[in-house]
N, C-alpha and C. Protein backbone atom coordinates (compact mmCIF):
# COMPACT_ATOMS: atom_id res chain seq x y z
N UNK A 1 29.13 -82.46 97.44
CA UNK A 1 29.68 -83.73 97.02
C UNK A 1 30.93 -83.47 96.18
N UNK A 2 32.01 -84.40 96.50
CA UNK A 2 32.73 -84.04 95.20
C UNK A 2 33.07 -84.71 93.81
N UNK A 3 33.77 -84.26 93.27
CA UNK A 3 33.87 -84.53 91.89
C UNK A 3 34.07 -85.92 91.57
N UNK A 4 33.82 -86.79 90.72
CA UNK A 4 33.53 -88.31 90.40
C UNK A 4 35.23 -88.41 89.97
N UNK A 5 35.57 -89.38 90.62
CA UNK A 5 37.29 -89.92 90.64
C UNK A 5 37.67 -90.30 89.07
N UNK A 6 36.36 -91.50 88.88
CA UNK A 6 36.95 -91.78 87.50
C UNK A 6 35.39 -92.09 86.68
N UNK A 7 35.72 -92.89 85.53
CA UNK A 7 34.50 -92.48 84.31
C UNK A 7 33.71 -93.42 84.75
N UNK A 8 34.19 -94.59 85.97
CA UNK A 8 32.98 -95.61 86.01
C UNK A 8 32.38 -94.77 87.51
N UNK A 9 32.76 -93.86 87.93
CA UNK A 9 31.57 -93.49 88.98
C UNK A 9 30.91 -92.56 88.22
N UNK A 10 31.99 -92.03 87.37
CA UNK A 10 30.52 -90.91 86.66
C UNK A 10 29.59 -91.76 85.99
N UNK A 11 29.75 -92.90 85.18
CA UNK A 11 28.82 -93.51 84.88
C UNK A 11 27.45 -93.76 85.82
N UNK A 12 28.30 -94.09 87.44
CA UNK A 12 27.24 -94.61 88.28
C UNK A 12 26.19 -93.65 88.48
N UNK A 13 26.83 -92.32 88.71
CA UNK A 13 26.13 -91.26 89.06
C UNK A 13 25.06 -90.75 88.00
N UNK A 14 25.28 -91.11 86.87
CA UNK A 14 24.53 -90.86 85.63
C UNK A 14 23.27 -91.89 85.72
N UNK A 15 23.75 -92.85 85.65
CA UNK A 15 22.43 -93.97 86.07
C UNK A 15 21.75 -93.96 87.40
N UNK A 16 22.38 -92.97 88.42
CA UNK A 16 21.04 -93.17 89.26
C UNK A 16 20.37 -91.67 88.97
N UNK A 17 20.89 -90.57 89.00
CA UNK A 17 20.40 -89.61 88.07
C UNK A 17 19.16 -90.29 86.94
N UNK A 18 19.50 -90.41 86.30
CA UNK A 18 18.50 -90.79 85.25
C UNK A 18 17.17 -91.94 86.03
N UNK A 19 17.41 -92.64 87.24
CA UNK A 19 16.56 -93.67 87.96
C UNK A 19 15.74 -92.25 88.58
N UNK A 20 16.52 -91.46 89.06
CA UNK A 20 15.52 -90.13 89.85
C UNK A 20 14.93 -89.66 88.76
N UNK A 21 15.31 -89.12 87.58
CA UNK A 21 14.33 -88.63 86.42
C UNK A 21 13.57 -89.31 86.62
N UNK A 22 13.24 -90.75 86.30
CA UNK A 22 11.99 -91.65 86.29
C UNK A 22 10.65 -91.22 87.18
N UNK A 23 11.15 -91.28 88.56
CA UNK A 23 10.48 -91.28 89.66
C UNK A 23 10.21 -89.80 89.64
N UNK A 24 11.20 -88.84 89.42
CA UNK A 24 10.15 -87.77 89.74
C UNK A 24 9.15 -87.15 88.64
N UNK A 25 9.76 -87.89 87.41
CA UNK A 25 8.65 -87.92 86.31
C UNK A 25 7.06 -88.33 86.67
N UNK A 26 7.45 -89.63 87.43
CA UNK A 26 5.93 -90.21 87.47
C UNK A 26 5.59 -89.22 88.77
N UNK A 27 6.17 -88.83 89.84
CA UNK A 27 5.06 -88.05 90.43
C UNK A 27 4.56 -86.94 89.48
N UNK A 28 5.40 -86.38 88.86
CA UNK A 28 4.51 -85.44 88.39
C UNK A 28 3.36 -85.63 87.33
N UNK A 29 3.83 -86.77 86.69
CA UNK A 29 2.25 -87.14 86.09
C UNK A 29 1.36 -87.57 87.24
N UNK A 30 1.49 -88.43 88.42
CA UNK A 30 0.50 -88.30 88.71
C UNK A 30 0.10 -87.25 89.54
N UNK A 31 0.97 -86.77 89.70
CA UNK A 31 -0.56 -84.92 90.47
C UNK A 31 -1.14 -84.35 88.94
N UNK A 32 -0.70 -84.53 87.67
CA UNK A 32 -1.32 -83.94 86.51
C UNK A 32 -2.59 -84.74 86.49
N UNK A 33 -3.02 -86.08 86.96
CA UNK A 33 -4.26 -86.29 87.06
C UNK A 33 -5.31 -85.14 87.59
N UNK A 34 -4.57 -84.99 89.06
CA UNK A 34 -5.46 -84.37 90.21
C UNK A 34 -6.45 -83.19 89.19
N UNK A 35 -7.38 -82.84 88.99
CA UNK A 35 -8.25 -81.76 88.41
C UNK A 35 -8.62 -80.57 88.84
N UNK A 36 -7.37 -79.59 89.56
CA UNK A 36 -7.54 -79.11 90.43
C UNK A 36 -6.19 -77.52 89.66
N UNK A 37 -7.00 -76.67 89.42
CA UNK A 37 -6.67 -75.60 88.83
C UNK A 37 -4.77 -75.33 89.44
N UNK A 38 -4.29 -75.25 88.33
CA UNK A 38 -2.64 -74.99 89.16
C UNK A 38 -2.05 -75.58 90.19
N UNK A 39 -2.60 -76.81 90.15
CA UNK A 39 -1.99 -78.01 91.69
C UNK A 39 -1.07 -78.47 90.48
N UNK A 40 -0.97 -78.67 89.24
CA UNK A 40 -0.04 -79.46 88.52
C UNK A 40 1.47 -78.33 88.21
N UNK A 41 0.88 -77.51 88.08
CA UNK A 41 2.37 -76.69 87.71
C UNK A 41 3.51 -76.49 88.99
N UNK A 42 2.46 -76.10 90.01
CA UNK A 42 3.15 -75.98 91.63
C UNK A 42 3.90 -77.21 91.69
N UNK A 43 3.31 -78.39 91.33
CA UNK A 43 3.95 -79.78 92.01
C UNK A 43 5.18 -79.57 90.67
N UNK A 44 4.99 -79.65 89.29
CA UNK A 44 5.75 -79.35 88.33
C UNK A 44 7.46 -78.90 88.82
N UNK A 45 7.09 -77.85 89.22
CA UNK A 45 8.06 -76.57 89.89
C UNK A 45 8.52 -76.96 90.76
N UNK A 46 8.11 -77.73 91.72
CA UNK A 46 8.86 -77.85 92.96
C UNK A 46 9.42 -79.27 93.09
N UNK A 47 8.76 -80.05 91.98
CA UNK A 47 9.47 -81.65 91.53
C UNK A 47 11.06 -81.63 90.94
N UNK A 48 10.92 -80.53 90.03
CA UNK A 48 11.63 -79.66 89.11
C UNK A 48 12.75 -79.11 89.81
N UNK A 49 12.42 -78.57 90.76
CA UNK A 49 13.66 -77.90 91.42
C UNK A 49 14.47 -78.64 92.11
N UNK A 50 14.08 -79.46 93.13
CA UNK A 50 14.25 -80.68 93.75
C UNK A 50 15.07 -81.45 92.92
N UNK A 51 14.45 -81.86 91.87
CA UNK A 51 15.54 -82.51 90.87
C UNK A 51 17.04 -82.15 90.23
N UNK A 52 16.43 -81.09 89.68
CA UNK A 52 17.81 -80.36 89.67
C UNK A 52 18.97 -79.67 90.33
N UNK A 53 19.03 -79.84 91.77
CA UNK A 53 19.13 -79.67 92.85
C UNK A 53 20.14 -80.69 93.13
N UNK A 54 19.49 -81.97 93.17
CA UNK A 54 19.80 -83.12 92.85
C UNK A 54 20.87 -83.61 92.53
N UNK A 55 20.79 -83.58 90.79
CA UNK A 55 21.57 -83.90 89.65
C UNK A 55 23.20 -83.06 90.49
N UNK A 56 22.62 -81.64 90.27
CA UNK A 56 23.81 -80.63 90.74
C UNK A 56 24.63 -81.43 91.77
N UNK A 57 24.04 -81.62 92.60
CA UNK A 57 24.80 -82.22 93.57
C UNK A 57 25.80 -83.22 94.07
N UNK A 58 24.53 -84.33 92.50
CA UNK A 58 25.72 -85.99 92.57
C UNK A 58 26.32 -85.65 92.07
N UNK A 59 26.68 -84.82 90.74
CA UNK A 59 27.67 -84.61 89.77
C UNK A 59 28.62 -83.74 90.61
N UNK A 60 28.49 -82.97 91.53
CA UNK A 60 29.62 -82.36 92.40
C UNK A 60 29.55 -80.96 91.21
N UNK A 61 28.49 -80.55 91.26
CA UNK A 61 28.53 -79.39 90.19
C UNK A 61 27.25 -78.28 90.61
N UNK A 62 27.02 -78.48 92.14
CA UNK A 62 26.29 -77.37 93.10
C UNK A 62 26.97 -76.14 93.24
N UNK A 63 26.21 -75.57 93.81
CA UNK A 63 26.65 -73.42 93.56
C UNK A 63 28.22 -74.24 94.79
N UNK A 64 27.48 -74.81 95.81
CA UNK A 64 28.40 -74.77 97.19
C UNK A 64 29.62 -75.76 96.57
N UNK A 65 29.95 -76.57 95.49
CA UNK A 65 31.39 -77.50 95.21
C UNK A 65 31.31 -76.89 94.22
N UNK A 66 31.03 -75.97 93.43
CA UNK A 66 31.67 -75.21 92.39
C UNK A 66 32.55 -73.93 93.05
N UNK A 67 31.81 -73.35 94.25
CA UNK A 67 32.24 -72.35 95.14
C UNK A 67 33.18 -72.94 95.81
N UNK A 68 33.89 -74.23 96.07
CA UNK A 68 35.01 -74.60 96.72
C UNK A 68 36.39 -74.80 95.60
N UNK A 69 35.49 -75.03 94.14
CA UNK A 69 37.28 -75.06 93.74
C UNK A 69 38.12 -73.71 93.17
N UNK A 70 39.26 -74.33 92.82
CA UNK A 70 40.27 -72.94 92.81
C UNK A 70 39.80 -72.65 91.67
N UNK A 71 39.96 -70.75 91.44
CA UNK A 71 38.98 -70.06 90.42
C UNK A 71 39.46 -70.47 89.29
N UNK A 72 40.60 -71.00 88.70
CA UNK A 72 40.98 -71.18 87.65
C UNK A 72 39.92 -72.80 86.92
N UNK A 73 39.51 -73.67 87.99
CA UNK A 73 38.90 -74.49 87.79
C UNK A 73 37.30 -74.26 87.93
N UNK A 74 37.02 -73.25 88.70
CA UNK A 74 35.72 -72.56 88.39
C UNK A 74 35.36 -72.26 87.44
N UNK A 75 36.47 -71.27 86.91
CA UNK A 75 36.15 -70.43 85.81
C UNK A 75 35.78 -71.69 84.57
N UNK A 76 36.31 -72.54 84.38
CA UNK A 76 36.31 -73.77 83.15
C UNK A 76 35.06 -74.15 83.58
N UNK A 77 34.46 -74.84 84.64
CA UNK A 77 33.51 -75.28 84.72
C UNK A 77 32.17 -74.35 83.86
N UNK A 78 32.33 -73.16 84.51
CA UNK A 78 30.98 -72.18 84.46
C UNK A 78 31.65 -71.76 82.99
N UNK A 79 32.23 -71.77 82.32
CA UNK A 79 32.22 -71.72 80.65
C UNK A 79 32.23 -72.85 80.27
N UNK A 80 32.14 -73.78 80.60
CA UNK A 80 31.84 -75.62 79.91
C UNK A 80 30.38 -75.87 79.90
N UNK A 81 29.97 -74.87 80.82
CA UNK A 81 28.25 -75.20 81.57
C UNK A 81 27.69 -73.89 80.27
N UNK A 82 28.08 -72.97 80.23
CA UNK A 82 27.46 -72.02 79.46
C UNK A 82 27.74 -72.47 77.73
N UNK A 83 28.80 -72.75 77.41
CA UNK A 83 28.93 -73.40 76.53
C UNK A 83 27.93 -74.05 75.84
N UNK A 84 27.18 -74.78 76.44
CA UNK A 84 26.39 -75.80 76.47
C UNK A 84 24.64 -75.22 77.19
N UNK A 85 25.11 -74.04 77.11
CA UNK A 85 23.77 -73.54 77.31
C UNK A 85 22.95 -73.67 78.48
N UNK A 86 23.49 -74.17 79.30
CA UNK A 86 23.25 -74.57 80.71
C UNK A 86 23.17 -73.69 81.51
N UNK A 87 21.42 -73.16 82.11
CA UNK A 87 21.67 -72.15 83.08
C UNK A 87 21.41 -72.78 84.36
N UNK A 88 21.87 -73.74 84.60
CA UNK A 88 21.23 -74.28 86.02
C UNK A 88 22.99 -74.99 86.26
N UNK A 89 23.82 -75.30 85.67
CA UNK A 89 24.91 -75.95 86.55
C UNK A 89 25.59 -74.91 87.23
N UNK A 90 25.69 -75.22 88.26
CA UNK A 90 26.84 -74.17 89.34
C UNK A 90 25.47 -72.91 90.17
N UNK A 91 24.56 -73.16 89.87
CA UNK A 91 23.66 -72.05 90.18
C UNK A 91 23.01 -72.78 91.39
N UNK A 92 22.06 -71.87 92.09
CA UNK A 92 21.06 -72.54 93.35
C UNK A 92 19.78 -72.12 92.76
N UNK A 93 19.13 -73.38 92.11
CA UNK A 93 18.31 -73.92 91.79
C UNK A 93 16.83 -73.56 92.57
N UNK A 94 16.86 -72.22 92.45
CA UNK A 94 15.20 -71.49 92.71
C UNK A 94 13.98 -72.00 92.47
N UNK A 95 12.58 -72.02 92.58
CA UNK A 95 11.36 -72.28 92.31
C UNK A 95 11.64 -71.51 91.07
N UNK A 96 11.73 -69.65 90.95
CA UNK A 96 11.57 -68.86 89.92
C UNK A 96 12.49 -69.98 89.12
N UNK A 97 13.81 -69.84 89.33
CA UNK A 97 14.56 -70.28 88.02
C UNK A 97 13.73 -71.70 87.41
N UNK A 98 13.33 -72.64 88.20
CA UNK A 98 13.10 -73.37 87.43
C UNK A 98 11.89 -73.04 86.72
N UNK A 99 10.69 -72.44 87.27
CA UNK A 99 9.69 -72.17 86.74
C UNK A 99 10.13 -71.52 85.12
N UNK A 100 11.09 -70.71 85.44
CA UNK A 100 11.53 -69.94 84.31
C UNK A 100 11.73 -71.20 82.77
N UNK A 101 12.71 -72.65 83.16
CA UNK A 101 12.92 -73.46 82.57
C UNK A 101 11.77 -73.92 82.11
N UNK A 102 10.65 -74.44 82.84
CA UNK A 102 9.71 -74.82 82.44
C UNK A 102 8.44 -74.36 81.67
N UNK A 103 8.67 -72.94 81.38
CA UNK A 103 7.93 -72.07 80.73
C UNK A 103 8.79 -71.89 79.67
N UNK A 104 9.54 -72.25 78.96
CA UNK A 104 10.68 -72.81 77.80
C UNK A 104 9.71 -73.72 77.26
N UNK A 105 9.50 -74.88 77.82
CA UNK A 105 8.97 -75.38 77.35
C UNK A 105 6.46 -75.05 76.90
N UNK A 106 7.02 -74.07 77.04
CA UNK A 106 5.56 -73.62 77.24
C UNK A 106 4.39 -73.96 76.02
N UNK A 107 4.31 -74.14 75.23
CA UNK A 107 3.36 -74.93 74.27
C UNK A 107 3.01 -76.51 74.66
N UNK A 108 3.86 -77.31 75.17
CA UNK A 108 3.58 -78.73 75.95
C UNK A 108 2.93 -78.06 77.12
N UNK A 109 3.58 -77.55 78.25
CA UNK A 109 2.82 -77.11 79.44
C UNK A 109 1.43 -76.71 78.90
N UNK A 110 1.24 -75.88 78.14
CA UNK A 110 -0.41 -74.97 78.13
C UNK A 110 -1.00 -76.28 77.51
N UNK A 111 -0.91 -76.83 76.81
CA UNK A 111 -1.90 -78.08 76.08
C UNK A 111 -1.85 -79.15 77.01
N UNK A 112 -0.91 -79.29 78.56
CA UNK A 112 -1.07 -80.05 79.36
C UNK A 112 -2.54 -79.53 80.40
N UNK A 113 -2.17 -78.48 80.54
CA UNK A 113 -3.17 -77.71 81.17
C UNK A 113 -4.76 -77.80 80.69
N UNK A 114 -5.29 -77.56 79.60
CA UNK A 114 -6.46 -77.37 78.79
C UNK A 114 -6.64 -78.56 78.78
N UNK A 115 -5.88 -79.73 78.33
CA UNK A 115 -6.45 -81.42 78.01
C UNK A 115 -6.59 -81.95 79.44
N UNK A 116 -6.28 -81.04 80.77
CA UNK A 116 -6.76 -81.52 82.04
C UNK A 116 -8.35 -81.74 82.17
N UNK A 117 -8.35 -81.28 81.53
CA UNK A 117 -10.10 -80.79 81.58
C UNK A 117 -11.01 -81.72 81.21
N UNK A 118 -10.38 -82.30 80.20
CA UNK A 118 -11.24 -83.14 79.23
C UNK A 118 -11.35 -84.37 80.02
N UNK A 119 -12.50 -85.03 80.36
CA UNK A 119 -12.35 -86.14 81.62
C UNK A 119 -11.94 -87.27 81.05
N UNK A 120 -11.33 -88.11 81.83
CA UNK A 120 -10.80 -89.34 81.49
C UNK A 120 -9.36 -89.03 80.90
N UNK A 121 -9.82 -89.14 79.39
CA UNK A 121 -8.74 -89.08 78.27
C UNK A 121 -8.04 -88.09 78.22
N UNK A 122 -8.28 -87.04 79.03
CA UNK A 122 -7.17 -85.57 78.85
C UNK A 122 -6.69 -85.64 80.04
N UNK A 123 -7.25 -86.52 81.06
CA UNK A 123 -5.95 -86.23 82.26
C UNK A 123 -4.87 -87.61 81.84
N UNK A 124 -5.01 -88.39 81.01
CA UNK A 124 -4.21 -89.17 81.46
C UNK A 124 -3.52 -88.55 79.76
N UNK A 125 -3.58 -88.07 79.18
CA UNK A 125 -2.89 -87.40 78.23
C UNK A 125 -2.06 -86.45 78.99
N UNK A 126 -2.58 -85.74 79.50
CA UNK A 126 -1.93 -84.39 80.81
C UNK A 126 -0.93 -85.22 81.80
N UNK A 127 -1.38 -86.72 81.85
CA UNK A 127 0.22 -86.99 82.95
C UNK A 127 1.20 -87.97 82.03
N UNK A 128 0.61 -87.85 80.67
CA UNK A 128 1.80 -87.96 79.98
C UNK A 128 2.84 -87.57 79.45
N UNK A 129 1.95 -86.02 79.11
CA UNK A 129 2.91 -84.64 78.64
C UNK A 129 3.46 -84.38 79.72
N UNK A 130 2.53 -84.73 81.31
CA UNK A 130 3.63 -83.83 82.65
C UNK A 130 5.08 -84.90 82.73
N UNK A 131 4.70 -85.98 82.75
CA UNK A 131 5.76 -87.22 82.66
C UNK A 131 7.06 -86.64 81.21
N UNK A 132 6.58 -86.60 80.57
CA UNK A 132 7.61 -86.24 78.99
C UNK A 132 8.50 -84.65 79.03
N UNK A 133 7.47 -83.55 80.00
CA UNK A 133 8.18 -82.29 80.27
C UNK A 133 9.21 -82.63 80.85
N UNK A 134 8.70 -83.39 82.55
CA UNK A 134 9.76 -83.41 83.71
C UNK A 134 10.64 -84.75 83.29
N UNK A 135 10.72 -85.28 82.01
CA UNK A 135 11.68 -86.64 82.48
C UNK A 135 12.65 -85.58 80.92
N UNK A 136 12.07 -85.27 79.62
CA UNK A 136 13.05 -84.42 79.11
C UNK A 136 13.84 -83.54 79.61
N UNK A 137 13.73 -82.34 80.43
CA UNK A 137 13.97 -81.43 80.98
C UNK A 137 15.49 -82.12 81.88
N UNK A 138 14.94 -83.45 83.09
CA UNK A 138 15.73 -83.76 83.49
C UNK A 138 16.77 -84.37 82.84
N UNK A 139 16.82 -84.97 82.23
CA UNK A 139 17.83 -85.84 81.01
C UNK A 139 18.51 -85.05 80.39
N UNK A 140 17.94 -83.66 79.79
CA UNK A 140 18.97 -82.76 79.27
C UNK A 140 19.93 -82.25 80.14
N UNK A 141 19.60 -82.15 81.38
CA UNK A 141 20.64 -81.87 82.65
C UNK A 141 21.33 -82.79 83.17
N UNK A 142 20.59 -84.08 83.22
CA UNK A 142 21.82 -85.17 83.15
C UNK A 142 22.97 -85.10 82.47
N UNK A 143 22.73 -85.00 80.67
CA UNK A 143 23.51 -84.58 79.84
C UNK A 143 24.41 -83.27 79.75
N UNK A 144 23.98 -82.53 80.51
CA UNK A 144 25.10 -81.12 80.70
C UNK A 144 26.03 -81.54 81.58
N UNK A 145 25.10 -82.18 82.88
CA UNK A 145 26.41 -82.06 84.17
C UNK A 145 27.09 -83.21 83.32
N UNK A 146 26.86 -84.18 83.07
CA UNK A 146 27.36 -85.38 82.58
C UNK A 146 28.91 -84.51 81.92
N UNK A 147 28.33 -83.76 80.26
CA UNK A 147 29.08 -83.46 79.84
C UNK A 147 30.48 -82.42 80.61
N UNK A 148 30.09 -81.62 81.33
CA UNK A 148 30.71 -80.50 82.18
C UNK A 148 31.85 -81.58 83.08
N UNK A 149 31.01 -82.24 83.80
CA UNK A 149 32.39 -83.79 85.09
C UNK A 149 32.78 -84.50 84.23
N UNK A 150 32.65 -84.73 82.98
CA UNK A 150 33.79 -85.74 82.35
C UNK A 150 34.64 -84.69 81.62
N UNK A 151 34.66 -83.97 81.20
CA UNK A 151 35.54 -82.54 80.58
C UNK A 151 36.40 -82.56 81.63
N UNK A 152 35.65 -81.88 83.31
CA UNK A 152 36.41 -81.85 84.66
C UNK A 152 37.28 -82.77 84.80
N UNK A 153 36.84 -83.92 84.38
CA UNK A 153 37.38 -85.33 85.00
C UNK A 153 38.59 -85.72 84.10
N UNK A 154 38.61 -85.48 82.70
CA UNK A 154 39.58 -85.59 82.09
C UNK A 154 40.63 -84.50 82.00
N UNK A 155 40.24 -83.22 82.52
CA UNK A 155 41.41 -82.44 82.99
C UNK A 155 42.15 -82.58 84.07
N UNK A 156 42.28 -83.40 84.74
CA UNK A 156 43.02 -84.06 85.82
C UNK A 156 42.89 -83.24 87.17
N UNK A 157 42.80 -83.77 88.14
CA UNK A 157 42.59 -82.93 89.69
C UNK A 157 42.94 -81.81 89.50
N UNK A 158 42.39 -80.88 90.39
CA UNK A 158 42.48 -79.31 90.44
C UNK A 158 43.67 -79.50 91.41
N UNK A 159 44.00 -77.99 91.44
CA UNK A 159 45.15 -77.97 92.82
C UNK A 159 44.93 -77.97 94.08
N UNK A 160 43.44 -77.71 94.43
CA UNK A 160 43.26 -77.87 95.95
C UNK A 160 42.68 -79.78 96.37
N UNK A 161 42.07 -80.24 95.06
CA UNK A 161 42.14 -81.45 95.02
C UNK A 161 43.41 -81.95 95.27
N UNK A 162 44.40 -82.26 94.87
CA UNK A 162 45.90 -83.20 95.12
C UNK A 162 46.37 -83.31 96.69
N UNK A 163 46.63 -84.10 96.48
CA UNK A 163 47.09 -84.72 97.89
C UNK A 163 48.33 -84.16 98.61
């Protein structure tokens, strides 16, 4: 995809971004119901990746449209993205890598895990923490690419961009 023209499509792109956080939040709380040893982290991981995948993509900030612009505009991107601590913009968005992200957050994950157990009241605690991992996680990446395409966007077209 490419890069957002002006600040009201990046806006747009930000708000449906953030509508996909929602939704893939709630699937993943609800497989954190399911009571079924490591069915929640798998779905976790692969909700996770998918998403960020995603984001990368509307924002025009995938391995494959970071790999199309001229290196001088590469190079800014992937130090605007690191800057900011961002190991997922410009990258291809692995199961490992994300798993890796989501084990960052690993004290919410393990107490999501153990309160599965507890019937009733710990699974629906467990698809609240799975809901709060995968909708934080995503939002902070909203907020990188966000930040990274309006930086882009206010440095004015690249040179293979211009007409």
């Amino acid at each position: 995809m490419a890069q957002a023209q002006s600040l009201a499509e990046l806006e747009q792109i930000r708000s449906d971004c953030l509508q996909l956080v929602r939704k893939r939040a709630g699937i993943s709380a609800g497989v954190a119901v399911v009571p079924l040893p490591g069915m929640d982290m798998l779905a976790d991981v692969a909700v996770f990746s998918e998403m960020l995948e995603t984001i990368n993509t509307r924002f025009g900030l995938s391995q494959a449209d970071i790999a199309r612009l001229d290196p001088n505009t590469r190079s800014y991107v992937l130090l605007a993205a690191g800057r900011l601590g961002s190991e997922l913009i410009g990258k291809l968005v692995t199961k490992q890598l994300a798993m890796l992200v989501i084990k960052k957050m690993g004290a919410r994950w393990l107490g999501k895990a153990v309160l599965r157990f507890v019937p009733l009241a710990g699974q629906a605690v467990a698809a609240g923490l799975s809901y709060q991992i995968v909708a934080r996680l995503g939002r902070k990446h909203i907020d990188d690419c966000y930040t990274v395409a309006s930086a882009l966007l206010a440095q004015g077209p690249t040179p293979q961009e211009k007409p």
